[in-house]
C-alpha atoms as a PDB file:
ATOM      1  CA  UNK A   1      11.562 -74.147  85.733  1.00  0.00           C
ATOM      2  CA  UNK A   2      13.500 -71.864  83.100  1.00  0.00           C
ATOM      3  CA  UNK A   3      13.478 -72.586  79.599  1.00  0.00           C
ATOM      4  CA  UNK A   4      16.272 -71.520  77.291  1.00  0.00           C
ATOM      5  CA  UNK A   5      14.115 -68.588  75.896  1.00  0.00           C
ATOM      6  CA  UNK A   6      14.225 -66.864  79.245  1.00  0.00           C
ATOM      7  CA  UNK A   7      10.951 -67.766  80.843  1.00  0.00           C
ATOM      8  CA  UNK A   8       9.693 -69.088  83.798  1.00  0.00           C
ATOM      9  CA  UNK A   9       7.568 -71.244  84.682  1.00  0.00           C
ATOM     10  CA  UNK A  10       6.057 -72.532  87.550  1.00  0.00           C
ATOM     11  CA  UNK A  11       4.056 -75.312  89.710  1.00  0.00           C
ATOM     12  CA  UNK A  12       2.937 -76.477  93.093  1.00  0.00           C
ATOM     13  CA  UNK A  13       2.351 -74.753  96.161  1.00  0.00           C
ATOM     14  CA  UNK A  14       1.299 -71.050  95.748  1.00  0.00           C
ATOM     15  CA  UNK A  15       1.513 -70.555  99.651  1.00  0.00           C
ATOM     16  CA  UNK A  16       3.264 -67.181 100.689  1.00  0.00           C
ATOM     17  CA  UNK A  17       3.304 -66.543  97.052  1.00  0.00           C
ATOM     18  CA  UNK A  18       6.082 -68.909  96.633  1.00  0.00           C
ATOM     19  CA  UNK A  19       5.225 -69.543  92.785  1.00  0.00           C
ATOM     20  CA  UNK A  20       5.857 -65.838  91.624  1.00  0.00           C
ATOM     21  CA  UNK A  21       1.922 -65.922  89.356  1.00  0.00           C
ATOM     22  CA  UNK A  22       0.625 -62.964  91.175  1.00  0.00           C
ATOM     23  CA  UNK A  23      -1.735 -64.768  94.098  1.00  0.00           C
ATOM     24  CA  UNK A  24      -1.110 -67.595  96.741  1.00  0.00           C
ATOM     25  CA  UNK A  25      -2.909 -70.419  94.793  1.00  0.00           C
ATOM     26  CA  UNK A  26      -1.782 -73.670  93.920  1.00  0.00           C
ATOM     27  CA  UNK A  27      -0.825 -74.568  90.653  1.00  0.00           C
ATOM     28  CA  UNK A  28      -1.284 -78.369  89.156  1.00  0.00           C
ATOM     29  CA  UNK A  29       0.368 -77.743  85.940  1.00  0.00           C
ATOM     30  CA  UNK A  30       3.485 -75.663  84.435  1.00  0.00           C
ATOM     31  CA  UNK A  31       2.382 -71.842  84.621  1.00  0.00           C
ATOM     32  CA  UNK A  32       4.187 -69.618  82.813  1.00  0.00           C
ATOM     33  CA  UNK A  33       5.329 -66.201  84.980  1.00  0.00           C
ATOM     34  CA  UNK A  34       4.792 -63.154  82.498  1.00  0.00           C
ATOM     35  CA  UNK A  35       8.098 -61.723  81.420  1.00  0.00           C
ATOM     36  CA  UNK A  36       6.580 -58.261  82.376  1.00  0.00           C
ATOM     37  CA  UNK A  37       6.816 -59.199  86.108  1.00  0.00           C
ATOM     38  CA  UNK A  38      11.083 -59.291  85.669  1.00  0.00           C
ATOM     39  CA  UNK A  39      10.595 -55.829  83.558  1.00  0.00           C
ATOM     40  CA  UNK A  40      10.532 -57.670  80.317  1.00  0.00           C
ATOM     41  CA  UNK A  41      14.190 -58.869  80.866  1.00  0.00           C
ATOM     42  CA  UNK A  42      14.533 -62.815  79.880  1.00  0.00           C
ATOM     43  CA  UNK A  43      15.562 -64.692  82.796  1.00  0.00           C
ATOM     44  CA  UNK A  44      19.020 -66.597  82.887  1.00  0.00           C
ATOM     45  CA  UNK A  45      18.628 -68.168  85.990  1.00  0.00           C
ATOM     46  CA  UNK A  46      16.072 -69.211  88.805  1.00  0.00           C
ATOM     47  CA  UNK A  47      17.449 -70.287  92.555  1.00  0.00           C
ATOM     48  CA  UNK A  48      14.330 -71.453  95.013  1.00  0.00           C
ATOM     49  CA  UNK A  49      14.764 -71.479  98.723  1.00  0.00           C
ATOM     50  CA  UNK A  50      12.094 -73.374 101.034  1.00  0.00           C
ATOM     51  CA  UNK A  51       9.290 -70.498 100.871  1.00  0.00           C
ATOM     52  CA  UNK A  52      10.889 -68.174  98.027  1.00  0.00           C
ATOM     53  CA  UNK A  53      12.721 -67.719  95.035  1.00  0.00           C
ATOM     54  CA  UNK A  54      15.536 -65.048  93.200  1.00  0.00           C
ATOM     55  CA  UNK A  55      15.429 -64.994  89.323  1.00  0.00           C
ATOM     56  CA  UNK A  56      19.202 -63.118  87.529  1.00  0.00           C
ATOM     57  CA  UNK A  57      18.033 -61.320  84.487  1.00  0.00           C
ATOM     58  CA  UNK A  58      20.318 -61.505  81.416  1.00  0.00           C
ATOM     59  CA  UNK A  59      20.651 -57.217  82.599  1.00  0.00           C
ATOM     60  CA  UNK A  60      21.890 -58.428  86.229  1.00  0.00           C
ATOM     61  CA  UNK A  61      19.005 -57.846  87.875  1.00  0.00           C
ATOM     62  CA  UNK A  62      17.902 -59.866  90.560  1.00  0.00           C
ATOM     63  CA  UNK A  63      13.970 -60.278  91.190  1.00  0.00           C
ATOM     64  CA  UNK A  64      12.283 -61.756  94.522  1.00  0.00           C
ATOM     65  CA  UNK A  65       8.959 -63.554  95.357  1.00  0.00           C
ATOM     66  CA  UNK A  66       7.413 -65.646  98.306  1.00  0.00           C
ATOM     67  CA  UNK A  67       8.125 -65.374 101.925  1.00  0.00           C
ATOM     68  CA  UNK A  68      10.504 -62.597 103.340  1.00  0.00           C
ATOM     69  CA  UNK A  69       9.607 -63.154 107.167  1.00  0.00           C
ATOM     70  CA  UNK A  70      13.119 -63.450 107.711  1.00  0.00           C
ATOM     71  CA  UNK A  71      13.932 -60.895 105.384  1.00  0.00           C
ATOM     72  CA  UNK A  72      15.434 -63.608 102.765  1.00  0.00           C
ATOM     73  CA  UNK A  73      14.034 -62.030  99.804  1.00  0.00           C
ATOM     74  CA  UNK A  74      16.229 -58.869 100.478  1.00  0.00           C
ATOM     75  CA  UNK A  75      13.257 -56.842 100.394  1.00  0.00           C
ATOM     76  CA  UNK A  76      13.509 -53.634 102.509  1.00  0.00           C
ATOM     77  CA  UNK A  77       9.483 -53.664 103.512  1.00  0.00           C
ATOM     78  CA  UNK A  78      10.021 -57.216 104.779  1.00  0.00           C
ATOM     79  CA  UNK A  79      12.191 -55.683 107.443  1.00  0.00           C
ATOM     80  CA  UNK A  80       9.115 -53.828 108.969  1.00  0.00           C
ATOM     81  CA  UNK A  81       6.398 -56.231 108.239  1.00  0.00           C
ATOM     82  CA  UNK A  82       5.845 -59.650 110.266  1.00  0.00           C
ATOM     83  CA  UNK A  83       4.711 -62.391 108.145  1.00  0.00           C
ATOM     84  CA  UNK A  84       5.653 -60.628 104.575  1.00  0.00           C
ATOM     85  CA  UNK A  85       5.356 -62.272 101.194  1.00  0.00           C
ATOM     86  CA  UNK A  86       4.954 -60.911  97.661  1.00  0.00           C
ATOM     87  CA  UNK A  87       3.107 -63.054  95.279  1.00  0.00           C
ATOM     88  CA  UNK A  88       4.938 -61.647  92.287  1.00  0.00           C
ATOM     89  CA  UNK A  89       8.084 -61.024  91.233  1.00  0.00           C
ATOM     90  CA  UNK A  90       9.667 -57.310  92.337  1.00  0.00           C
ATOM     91  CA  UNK A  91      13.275 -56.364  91.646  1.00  0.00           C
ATOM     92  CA  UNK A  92      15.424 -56.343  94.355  1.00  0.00           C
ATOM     93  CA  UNK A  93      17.005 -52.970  94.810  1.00  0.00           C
ATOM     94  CA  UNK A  94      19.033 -53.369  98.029  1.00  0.00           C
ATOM     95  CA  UNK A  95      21.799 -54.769  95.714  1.00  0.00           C
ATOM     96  CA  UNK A  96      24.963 -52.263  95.598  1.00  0.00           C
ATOM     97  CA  UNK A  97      24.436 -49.819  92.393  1.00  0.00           C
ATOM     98  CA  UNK A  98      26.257 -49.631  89.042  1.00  0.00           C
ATOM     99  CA  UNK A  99      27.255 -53.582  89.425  1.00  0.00           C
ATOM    100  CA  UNK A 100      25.433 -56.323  87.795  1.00  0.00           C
ATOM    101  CA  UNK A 101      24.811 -59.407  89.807  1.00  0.00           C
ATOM    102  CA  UNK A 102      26.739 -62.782  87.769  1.00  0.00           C
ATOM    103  CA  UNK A 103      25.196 -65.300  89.944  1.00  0.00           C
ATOM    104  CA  UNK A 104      22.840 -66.192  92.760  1.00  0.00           C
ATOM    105  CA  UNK A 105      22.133 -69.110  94.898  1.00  0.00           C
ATOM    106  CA  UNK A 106      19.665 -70.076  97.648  1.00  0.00           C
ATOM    107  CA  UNK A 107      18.766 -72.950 100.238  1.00  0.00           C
ATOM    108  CA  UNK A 108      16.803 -73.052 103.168  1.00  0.00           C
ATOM    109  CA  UNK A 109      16.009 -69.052 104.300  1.00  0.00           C
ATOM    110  CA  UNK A 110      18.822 -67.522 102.866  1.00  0.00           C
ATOM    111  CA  UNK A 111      20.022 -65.985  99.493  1.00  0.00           C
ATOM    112  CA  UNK A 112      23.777 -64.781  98.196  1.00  0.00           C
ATOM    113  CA  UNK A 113      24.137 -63.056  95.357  1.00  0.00           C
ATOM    114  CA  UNK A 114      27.611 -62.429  93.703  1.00  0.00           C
ATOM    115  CA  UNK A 115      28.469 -58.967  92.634  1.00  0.00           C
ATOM    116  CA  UNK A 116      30.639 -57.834  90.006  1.00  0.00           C
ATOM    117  CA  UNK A 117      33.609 -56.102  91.163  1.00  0.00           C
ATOM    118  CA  UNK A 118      34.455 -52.513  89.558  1.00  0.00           C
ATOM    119  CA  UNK A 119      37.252 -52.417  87.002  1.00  0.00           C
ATOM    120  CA  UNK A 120      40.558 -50.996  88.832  1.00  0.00           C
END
């Protein structure tokens, strides 16, 4: 859930790290993620696929958690590593450099992100 102050919070399954609090435990009540995990940056948007999620920060960031055993957090380690997950938020840095990200979306094991384009 994001509120209109930028944070997140979260509830449910912590399997694979799918809730973004830092460990795979279930949560039976709105947890709050701690804006240091998406480098202090408020969050203006939260997608959620069926094992993971992709937060934009109002700086165009994008930031990953949960399962990537089918590399659909865009992590580069979850290329070499079967059965990855991160139970916390990391920024995804796979993302082409010097453009922000506008907008992301997710369902099922998959994640698009759409990418500025450079001024002409």
């Amino acid at each position: 859930m994001l509120v209109s102050s930028g944070h997140v919070f979260t509830v449910g399954n912590g399997t694979l790290g799918r809730l973004g609090t830092g460990d795979s435990k279930n949560v039976m009540s709105p947890t709050k993620i701690p804006l240091s995990f998406f480098g202090k940056e408020k969050v203006t948007d939260v997608v959620a696929g069926t094992t993971m999620c992709h937060a934009l920060t109002v700086g165009g960031s994008v930031y990953v958690w949960g399962s990537g055993n089918v590399g659909q957090t865009g992590l580069l380690e979850a290329r070499r590593i079967r059965n990855y997950a991160t139970e916390r938020p990391k920024k995804l840095e796979a993302l082409p450099k010097n453009r922000s990200v506008t907008m992301v979306t997710s369902s099922g094991d998959h994640v698009m992100a759409l990418v500025e384009q450079p001024s002409l």
